[in-house]
Protein backbone atom coordinates (compact mmCIF):
# COMPACT_ATOMS: atom_id res chain seq x y z
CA UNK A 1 12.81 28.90 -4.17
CA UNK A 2 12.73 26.47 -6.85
CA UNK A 3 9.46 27.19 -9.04
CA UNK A 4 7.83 24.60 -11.46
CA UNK A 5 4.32 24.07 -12.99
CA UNK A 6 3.53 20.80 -10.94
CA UNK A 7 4.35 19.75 -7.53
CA UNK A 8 3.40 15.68 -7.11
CA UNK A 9 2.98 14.61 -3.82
CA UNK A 10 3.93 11.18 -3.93
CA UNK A 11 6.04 9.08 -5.03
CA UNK A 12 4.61 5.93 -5.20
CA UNK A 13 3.43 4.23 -8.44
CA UNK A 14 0.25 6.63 -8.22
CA UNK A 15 2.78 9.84 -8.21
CA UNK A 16 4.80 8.28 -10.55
CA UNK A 17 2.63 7.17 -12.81
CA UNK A 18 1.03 10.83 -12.95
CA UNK A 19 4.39 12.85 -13.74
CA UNK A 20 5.48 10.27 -16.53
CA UNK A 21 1.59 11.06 -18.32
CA UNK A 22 2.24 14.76 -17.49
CA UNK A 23 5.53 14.56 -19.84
CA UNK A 24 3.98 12.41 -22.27
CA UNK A 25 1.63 14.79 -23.02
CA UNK A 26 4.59 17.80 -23.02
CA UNK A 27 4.43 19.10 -19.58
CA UNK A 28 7.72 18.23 -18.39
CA UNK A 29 8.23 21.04 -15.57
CA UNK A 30 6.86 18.97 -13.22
CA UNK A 31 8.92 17.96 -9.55
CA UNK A 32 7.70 15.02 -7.23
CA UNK A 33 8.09 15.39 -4.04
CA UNK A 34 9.22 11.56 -1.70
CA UNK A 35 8.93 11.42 1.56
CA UNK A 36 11.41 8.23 1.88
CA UNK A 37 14.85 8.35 0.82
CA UNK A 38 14.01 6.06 -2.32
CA UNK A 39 10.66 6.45 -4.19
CA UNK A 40 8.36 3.33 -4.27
CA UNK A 41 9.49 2.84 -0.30
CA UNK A 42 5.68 3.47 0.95
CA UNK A 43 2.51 1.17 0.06
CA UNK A 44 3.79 0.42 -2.91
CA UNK A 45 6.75 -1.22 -1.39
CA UNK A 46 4.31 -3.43 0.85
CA UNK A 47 1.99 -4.39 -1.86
CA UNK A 48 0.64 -7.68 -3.20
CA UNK A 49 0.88 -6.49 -6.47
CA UNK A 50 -2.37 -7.66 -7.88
CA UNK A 51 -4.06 -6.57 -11.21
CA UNK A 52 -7.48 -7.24 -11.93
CA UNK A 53 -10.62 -5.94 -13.55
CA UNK A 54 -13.15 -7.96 -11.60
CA UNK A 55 -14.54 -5.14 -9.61
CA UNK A 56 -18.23 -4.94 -8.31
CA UNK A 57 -18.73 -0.87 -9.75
CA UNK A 58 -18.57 0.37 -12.99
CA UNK A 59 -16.17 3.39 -11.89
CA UNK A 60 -13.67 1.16 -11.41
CA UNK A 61 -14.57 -1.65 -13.71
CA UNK A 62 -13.03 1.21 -16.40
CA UNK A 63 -11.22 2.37 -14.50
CA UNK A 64 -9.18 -1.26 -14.25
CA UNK A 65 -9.34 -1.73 -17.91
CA UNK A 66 -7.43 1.23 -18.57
CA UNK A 67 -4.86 0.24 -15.61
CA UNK A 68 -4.37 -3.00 -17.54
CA UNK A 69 -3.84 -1.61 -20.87
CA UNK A 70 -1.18 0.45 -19.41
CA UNK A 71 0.15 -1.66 -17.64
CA UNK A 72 0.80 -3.90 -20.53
CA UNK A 73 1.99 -1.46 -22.45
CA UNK A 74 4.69 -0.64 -20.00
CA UNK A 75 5.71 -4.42 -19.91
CA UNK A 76 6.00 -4.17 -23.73
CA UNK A 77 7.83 -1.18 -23.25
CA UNK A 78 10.46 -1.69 -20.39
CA UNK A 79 10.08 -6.03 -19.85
CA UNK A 80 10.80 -4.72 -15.83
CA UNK A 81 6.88 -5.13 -14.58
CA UNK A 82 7.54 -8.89 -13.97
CA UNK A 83 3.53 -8.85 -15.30
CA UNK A 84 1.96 -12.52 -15.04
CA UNK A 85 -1.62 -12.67 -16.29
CA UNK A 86 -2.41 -15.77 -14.57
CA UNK A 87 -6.24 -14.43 -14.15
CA UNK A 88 -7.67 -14.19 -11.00
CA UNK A 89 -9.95 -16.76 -10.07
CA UNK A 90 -13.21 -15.75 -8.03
CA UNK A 91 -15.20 -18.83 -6.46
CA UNK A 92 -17.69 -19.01 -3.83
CA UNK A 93 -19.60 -22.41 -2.43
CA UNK A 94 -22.63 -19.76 -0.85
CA UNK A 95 -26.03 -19.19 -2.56
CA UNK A 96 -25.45 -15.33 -2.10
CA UNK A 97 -21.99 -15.38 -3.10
CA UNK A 98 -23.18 -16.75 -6.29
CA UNK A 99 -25.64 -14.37 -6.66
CA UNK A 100 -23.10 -11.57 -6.13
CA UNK A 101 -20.77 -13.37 -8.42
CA UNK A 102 -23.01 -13.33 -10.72
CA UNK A 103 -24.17 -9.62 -10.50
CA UNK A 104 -20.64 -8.64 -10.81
CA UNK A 105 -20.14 -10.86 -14.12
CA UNK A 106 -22.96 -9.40 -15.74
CA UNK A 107 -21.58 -5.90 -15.09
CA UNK A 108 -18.45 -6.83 -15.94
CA UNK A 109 -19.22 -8.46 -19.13
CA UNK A 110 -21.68 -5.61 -19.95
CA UNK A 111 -18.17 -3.10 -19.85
CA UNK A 112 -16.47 -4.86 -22.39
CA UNK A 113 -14.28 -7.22 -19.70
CA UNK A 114 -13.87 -10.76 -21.34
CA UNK A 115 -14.72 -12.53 -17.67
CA UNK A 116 -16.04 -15.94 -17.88
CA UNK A 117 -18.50 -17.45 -15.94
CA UNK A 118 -16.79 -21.37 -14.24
CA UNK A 119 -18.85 -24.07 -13.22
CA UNK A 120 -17.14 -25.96 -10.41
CA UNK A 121 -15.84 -28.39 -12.77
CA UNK A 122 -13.86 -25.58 -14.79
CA UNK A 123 -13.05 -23.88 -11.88
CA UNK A 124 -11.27 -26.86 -10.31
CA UNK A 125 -9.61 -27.37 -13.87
CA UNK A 126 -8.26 -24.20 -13.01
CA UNK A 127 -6.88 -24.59 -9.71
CA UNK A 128 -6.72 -28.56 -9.10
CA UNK A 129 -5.33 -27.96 -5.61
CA UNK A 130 -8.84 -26.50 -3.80
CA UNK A 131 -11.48 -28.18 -2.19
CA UNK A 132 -14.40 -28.74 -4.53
CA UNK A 133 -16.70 -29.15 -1.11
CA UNK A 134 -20.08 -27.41 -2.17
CA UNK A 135 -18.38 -25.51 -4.65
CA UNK A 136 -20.79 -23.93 -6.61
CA UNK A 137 -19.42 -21.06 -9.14
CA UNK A 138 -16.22 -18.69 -10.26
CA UNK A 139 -15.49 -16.19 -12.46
CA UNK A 140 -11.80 -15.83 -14.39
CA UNK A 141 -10.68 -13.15 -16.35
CA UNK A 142 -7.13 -13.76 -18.24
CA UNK A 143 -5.80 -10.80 -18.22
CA UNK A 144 -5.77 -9.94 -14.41
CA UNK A 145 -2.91 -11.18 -12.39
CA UNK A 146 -0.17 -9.98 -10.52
CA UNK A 147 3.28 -8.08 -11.04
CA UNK A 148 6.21 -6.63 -9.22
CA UNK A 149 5.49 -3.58 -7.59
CA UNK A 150 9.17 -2.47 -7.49
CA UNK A 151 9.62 -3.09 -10.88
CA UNK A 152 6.68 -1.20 -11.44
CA UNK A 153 8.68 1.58 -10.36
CA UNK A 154 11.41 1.36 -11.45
CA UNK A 155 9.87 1.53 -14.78
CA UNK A 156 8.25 4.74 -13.93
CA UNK A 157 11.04 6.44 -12.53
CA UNK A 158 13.34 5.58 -15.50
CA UNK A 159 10.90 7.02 -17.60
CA UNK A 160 10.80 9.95 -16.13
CA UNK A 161 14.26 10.44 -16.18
CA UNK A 162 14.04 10.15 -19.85
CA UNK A 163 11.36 12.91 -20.09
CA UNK A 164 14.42 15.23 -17.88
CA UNK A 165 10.96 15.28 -14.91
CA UNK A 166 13.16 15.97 -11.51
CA UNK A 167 12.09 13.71 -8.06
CA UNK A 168 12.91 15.15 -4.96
CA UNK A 169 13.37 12.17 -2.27
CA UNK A 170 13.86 12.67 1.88
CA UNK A 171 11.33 15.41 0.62
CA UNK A 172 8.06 15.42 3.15
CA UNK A 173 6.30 18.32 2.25
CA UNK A 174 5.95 20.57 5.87
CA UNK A 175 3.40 22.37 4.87
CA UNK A 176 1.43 24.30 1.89
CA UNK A 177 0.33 27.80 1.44
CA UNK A 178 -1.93 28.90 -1.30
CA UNK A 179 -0.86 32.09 -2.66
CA UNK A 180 -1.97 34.44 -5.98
CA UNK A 181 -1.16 32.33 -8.78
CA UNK A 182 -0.12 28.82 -7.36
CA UNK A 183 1.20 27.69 -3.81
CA UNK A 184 4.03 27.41 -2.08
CA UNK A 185 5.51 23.86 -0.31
CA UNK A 186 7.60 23.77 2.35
CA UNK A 187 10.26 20.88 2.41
CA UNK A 188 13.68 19.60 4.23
CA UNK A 189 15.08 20.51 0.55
CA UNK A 190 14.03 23.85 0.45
CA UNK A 191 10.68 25.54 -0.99
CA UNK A 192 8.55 24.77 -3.95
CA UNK A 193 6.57 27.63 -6.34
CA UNK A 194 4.19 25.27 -8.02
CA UNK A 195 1.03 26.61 -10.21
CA UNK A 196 -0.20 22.94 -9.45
CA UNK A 197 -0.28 20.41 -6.83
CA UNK A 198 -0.88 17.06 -7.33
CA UNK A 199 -1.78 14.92 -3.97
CA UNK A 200 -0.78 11.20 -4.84
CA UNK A 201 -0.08 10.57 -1.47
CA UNK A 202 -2.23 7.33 -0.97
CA UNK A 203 -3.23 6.63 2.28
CA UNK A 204 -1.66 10.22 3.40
CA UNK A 205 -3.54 12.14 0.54
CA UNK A 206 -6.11 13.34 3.71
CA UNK A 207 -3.05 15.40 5.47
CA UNK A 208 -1.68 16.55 2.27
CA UNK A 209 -5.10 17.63 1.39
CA UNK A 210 -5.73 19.37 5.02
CA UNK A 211 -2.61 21.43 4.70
CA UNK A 212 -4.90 23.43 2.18
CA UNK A 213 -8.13 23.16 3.76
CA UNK A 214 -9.68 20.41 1.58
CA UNK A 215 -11.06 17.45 3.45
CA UNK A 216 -10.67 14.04 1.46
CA UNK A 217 -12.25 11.43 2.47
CA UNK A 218 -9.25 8.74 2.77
CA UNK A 219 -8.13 6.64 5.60
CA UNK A 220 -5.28 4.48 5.95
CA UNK A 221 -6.44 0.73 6.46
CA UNK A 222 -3.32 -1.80 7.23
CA UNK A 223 -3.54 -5.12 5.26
CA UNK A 224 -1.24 -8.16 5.84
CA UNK A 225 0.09 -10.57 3.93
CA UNK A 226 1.62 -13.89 4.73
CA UNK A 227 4.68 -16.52 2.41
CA UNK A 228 3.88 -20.12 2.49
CA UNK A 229 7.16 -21.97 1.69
CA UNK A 230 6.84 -25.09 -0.84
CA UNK A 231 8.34 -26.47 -3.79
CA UNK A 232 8.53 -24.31 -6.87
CA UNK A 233 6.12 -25.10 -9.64
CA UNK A 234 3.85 -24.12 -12.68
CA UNK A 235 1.85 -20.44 -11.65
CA UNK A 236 -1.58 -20.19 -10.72
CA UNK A 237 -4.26 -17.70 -10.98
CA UNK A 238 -4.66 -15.49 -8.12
CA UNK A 239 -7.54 -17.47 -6.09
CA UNK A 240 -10.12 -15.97 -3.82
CA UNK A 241 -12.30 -17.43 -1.79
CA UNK A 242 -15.08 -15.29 -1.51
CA UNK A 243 -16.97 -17.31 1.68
CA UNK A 244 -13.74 -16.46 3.54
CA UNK A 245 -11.70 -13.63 2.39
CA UNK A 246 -8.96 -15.39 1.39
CA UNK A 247 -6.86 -14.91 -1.74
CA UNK A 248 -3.30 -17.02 -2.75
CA UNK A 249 -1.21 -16.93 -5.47
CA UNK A 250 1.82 -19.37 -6.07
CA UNK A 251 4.82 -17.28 -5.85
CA UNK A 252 7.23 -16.97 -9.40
CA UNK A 253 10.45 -18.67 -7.12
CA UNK A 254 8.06 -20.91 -5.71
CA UNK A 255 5.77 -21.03 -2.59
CA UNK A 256 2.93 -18.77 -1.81
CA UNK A 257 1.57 -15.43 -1.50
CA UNK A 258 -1.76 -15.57 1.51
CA UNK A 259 -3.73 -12.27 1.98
CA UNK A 260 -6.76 -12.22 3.87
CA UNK A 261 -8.65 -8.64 4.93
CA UNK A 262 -11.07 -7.78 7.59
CA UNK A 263 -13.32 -5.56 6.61
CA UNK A 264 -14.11 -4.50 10.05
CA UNK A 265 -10.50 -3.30 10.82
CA UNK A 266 -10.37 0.32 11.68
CA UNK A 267 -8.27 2.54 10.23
CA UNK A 268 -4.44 3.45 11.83
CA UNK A 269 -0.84 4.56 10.90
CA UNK A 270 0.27 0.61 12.17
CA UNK A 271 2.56 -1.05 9.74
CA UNK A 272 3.60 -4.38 11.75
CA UNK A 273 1.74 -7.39 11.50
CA UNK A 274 -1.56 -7.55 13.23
CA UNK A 275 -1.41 -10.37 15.84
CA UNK A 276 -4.71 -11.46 14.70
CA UNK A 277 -3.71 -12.00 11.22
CA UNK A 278 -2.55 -15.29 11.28
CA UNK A 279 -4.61 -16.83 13.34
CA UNK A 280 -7.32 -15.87 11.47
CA UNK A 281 -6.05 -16.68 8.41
CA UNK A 282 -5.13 -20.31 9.68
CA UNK A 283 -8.65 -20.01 10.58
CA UNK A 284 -9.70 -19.80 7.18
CA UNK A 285 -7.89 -21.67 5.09
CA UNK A 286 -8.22 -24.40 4.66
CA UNK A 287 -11.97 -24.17 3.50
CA UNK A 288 -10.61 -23.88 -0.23
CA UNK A 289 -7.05 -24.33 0.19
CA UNK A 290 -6.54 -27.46 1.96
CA UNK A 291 -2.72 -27.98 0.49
CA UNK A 292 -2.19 -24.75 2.67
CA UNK A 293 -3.75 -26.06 5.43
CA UNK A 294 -1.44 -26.69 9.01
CA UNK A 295 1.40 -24.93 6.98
CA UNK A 296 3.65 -23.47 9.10
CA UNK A 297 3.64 -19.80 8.62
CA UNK A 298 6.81 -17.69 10.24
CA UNK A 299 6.22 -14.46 11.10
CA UNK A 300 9.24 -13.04 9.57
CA UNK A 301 8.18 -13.88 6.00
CA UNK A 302 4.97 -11.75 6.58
CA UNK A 303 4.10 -8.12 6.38
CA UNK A 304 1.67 -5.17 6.22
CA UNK A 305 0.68 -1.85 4.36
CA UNK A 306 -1.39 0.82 4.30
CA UNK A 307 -3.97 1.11 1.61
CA UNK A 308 -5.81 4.14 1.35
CA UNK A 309 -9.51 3.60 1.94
CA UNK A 310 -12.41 5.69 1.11
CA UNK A 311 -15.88 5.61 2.02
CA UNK A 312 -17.46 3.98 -1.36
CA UNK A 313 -14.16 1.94 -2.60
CA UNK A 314 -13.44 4.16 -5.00
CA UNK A 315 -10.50 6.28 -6.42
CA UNK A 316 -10.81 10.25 -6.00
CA UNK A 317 -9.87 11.95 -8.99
CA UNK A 318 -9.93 15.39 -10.25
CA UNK A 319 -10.06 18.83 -9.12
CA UNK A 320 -10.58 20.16 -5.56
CA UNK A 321 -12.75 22.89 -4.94
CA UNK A 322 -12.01 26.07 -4.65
């Protein structure tokens, strides 16, 4: 049985991400245990690849800052994030959704985020291309935008390398038994001693988590995403319309990147497109994104993921009980 210090469970960006800080800070006897036969082949694969620190709560207001500075950092570092802080541009044309606009800029501003606050004059100077009907207020923050997921990790997984941190992949842990002194995972690959687990799972942290008897509160919510084909041009900020849902992003080769998320959708395990998806995004819109509007969309050139949801939108962190 092959015995380290930490066992990750996950190896997304998330599991990644936490094995290359582990040997940063000298703990390099660390494994990660992939399901797929390539890390980075879950959610991350699927993502949109967004960045941004334009949250509603101050837990992960911070917590966003300190994803950006890293992620910059890593950019710096390795040039393989594919990082474009284009902003993301918030807008609304609603009374409320000002007033929640507005809520969230003061608590943003109030954590040391340098958001601004867009009349619908700047926020059209922004983004030329929407429909300034009864536009009424955005907020922009430059350093948000978006990045390449796989190069993401990539960047992760070379650096671990470096640090001499093993990844087991086609590694789906079977099951975990808690024993004096640490635990014991059972794999395709063979067994694991760890004193530590990690469960970086994402939207499968809750069964990791129940192999142990530790309930987590995380479901797996699929979101879909749509590609627009048009001309290549300059990059935009990443542009949600709060009245609708809708958020899209010029693409770097050119054409564009349409997400749009019902918050009603219950959670499942299904990765293929929802048939409801684009028709409700064709829906929608055109009510800021009339360029977009009548596109032809083929369902080939769209796809879904699994995020991992929990009850109050936030991250859980730290130590389970017991």
């Amino acid at each position: 049985m092959k015995r380290v210090e930490v066992a990750v469970v996950g190896g997304g960006v998330i599991g990644l991400s936490v094995a290359r800080e582990l040997g940063r800070r000298g703990l390099t006897d660390v494994l990660v245990l992939e399901r797929e036969p390539a890390v980075g082949q879950g959610s991350s694969a699927r993502a949109n690849g967004g960045v941004r620190a334009q949250f509603t709560t101050r837990p992960n207001v911070e917590f966003s800052l300190r994803s950006i500075e890293e992620l910059e950092r890593l950019e710096r570092e390795t040039g393989l994030l594919g990082f474009h802080q284009v902003g993301y541009l918030l807008l609304t044309g609603t009374g409320e959704g000002e007033r929640a606009l507005r809520a969230a800029f003061e608590l943003q501003r109030g954590l040391g985020v340098g958001v601004e606050w867009l009349s619908p004059e700047e926020v059209l100077a922004k983004a030329p291309f929407l429909r300034p009907d009864g536009l009424r207020a955005g907020t922009f923050h430059p350093r948000d935008g978006f990045l390449d997921p796989h190069g993401v990790v990539r960047a992760y997984a070379e650096a671990l390398r470096g640090l001499g941190i093993e990844v087991w992949t086609g590694a789906p842990v079977q099951g975990i038994e808690r024993g004096t002194g640490g635990y014991r995972l059972s794999t395709p690959r063979g067994a694991v001693g760890a004193a530590w687990v990690v469960d970086a799972a994402g939207a499968w942290a809750a069964e990791v988590a129940a192999m142990v008897g530790v309930k987590v509160p995380v479901a797996p919510v699929r979101r879909n995403l749509a590609f627009v084909r048009d001309e290549p041009g300059p990059l935009t900020p990443m542009c949600v319309d709060l009245d609708t849902g809708v958020l899209a992003r010029r693409e770097v080769s050119g054409g564009w990147v349409l997400a749009y998320s019902d918050p009603a959708d219950p959670p499942g395990w299904d990765t293929s497109l929802d048939p409801a998806f684009l028709p409700a995004l064709a829906e929608r819109v055109g009510n800021r994104f009339p360029h977009l509007e009548g596109r032809p969309i083929d369902p080939r050139q769209c796809w879904a993921g699994l995020y991992p949801e929990t009850p109050d939108h936030h991250a859980v962190i730290g130590e389970a009980p017991g």
